[in-house]
Protein backbone atom coordinates (compact mmCIF):
# COMPACT_ATOMS: atom_id res chain seq x y z
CA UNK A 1 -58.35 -14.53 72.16
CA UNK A 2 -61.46 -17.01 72.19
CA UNK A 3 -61.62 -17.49 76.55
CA UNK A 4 -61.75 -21.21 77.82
CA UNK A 5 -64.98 -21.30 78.58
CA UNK A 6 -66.58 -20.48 75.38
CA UNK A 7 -64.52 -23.62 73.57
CA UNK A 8 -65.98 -26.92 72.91
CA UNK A 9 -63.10 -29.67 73.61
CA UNK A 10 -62.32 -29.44 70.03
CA UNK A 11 -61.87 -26.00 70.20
CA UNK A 12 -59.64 -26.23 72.90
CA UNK A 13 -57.42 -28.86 71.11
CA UNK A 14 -57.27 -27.22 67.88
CA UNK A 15 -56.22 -23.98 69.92
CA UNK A 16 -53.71 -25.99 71.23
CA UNK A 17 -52.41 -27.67 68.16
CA UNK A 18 -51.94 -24.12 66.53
CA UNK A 19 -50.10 -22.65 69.61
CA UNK A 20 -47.86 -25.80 70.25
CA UNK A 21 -47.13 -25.53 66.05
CA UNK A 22 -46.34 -21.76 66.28
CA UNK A 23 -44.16 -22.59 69.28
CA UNK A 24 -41.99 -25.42 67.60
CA UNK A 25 -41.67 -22.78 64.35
CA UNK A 26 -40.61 -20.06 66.64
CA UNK A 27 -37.99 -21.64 68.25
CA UNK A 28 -36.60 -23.57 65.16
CA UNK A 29 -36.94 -20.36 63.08
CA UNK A 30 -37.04 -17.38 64.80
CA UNK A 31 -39.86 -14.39 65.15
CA UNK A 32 -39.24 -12.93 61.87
CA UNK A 33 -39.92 -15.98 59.54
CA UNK A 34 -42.73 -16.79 62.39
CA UNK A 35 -45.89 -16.31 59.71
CA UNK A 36 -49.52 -17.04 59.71
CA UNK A 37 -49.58 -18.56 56.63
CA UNK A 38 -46.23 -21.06 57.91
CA UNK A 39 -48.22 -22.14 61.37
CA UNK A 40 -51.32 -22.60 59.35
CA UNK A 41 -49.65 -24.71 56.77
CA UNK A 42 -47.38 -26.60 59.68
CA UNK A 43 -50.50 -27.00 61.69
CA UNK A 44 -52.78 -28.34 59.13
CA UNK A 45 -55.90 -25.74 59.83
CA UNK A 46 -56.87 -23.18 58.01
CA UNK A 47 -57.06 -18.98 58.27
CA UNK A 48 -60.00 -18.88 58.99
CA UNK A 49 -59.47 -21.96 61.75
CA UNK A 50 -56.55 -19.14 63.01
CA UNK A 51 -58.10 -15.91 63.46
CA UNK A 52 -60.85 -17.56 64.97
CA UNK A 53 -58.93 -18.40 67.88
CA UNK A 54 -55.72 -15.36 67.63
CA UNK A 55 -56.50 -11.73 66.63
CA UNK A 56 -52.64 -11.97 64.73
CA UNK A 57 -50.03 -13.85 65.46
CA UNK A 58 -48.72 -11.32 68.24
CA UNK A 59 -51.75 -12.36 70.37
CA UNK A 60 -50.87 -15.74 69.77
CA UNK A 61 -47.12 -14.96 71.01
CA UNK A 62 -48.67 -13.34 74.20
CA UNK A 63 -51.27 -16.42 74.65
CA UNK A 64 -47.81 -18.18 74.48
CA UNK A 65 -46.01 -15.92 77.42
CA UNK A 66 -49.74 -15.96 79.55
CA UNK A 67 -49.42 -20.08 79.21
CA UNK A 68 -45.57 -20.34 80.51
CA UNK A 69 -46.49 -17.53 83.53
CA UNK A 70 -49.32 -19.24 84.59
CA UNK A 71 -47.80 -22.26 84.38
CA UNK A 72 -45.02 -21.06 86.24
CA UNK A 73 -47.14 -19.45 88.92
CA UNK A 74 -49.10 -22.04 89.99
CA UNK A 75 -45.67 -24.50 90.34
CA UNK A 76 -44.36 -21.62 92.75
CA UNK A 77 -47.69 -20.66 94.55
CA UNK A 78 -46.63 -22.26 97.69
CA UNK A 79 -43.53 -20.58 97.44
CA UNK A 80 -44.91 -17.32 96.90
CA UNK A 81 -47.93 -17.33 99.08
CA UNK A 82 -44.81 -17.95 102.46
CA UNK A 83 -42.78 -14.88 100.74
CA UNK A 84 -42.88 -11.45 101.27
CA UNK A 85 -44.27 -8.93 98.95
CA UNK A 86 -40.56 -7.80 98.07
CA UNK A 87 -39.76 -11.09 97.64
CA UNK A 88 -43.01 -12.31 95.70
CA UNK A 89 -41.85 -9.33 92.98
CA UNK A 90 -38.63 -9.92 92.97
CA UNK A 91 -38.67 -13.70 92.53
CA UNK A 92 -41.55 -13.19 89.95
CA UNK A 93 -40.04 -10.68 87.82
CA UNK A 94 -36.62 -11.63 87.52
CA UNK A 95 -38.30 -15.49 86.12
CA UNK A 96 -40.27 -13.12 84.03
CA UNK A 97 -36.88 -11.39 82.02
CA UNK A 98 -34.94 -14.20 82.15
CA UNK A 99 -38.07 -16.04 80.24
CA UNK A 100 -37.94 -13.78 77.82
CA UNK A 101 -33.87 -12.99 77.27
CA UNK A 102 -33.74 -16.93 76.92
CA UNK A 103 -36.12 -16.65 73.13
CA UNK A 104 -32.79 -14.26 72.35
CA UNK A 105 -32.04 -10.65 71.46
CA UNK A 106 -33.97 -11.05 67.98
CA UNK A 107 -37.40 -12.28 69.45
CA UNK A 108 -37.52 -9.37 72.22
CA UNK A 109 -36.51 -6.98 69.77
CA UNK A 110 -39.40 -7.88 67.71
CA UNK A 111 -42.01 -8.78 70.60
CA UNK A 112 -41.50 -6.03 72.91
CA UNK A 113 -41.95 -3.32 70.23
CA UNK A 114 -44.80 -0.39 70.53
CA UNK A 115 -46.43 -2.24 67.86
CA UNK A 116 -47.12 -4.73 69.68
CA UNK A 117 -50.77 -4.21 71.61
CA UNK A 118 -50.55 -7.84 73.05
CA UNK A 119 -48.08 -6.33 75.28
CA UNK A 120 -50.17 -3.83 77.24
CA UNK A 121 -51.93 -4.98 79.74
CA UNK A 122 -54.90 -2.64 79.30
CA UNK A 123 -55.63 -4.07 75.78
CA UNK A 124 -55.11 -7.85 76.35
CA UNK A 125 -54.90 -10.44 79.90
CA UNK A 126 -51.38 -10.20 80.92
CA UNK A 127 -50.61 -13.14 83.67
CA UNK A 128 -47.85 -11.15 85.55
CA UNK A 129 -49.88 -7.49 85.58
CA UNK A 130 -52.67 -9.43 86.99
CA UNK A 131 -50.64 -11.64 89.65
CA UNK A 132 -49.06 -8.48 90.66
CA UNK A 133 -52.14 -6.41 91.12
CA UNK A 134 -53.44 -9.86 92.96
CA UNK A 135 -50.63 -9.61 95.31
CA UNK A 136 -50.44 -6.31 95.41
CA UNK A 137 -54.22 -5.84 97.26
CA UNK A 138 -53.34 -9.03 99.34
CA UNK A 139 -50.42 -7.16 100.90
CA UNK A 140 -52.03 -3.51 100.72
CA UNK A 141 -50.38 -3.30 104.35
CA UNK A 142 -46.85 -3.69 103.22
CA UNK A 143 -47.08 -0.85 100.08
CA UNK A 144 -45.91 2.64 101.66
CA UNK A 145 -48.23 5.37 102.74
CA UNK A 146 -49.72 6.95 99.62
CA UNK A 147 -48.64 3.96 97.54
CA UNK A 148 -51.59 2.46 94.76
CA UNK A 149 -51.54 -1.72 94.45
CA UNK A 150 -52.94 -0.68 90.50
CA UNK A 151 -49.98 1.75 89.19
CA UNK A 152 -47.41 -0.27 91.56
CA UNK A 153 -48.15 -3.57 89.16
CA UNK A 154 -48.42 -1.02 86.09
CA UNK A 155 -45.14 0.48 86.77
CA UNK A 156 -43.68 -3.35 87.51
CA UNK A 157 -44.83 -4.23 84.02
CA UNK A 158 -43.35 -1.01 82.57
CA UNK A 159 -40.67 -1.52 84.28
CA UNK A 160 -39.62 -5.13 83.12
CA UNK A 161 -40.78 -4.39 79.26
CA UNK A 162 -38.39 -1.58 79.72
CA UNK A 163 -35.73 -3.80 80.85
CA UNK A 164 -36.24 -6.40 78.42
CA UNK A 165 -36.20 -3.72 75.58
CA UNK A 166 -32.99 -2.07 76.68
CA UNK A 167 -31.15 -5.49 76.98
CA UNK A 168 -32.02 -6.78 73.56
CA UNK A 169 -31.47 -3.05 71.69
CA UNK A 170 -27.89 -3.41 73.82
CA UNK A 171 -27.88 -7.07 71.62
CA UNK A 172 -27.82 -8.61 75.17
CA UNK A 173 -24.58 -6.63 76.19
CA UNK A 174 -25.27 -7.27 80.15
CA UNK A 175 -27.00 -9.47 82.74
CA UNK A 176 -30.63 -9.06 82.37
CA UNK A 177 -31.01 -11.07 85.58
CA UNK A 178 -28.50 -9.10 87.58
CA UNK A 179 -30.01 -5.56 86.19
CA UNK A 180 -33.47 -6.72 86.82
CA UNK A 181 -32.32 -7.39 90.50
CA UNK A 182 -31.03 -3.90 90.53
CA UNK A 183 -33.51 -2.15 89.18
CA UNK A 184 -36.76 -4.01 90.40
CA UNK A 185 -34.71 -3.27 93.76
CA UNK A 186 -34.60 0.32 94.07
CA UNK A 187 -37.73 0.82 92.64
CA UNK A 188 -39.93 -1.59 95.01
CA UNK A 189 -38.04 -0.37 97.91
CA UNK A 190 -39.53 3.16 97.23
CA UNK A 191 -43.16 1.80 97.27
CA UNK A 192 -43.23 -1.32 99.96
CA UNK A 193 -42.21 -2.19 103.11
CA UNK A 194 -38.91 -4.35 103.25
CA UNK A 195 -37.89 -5.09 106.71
């Protein structure tokens, strides 16, 4: 994905207009019927116009997610910045599965797939890996003895794809909310300080 500061103000818009296109589709009609050739044709721009600004249309999904968590971030950062590191986590990461439970069981199932390098935070900017890791080394004196800020917000990541991908193979049988709870719970209490 083309970064801000190489766009003209054109760019910007026509990034934009393609995103906020492929948006609308995907919520009218789902991830599976979500095609290149449908946003280019709803959007009125071309291919070429496309992979110019998106790789494929999974790194336009995850420019989607990295919009709505930033987004999200900076309404909460006053929030967050009084919290605890538990708290920051917790708070972040249960927004963060409820998010993406709320596109429905067919979109996760077809997002959070192995497939799917726009996931990994390694190959592509991932808002929540990097806010983690952020908070992480701000707080290095609340993360237990031995404890690494980098594979803490790896294994948070891992840890919420992994919840997200066992909710929507159950069809969304359970909570994700409450299970998230749980389960970012017992893990962060085995790598940070929470009294």
């Amino acid at each position: 994905m083309m970064e801000d500061r190489t766009l003209t103000e054109n760019g910007k818009k026509t990034r934009e207009h393609i995103f906020n296109t492929a948006v609308r589709l995907l919520l009218k009609d789902g991830y599976d019927k979500l095609t290149i050739k449908k946003i280019c044709d709803a959007s009125g721009t071309s291919n070429g116009s496309f992979y110019h600004f998106f790789r494929n249309k999974d790194e336009l999904l995850a420019y989607y997610y990295n919009v709505s968590a930033e987004r999200f971030l900076e309404e909460q950062e006053q929030s967050l910045q009084q919290a605890s590191l538990y708290d920051q986590m917790m708070f972040c990461y249960k927004w963060y599965t409820k998010y993406s439970s709320s596109h429905g069981v067919d979109f996760c199932l077809n997002f959070f797939t192995p497939k799917n390098r726009a996931i990994d935070p390694n190959y592509m900017y991932n808002a929540f890996y990097e806010m983690s890791r952020q908070c992480l080394h701000a707080h290095e004196d609340e993360i237990l003895e031995g404890g690494d800020a980098d594979q803490i917000a790896h294994d948070l990541c891992v840890l919420a794809k992994g919840i997200i991908a066992d909710w929507s193979n159950s069809r969304g049988a359970y909570d994700i909310t409450e299970a998230t709870e749980r389960m970012f719970s017992l893990y962060l209490k085995g790598v940070i300080r929470t009294e």
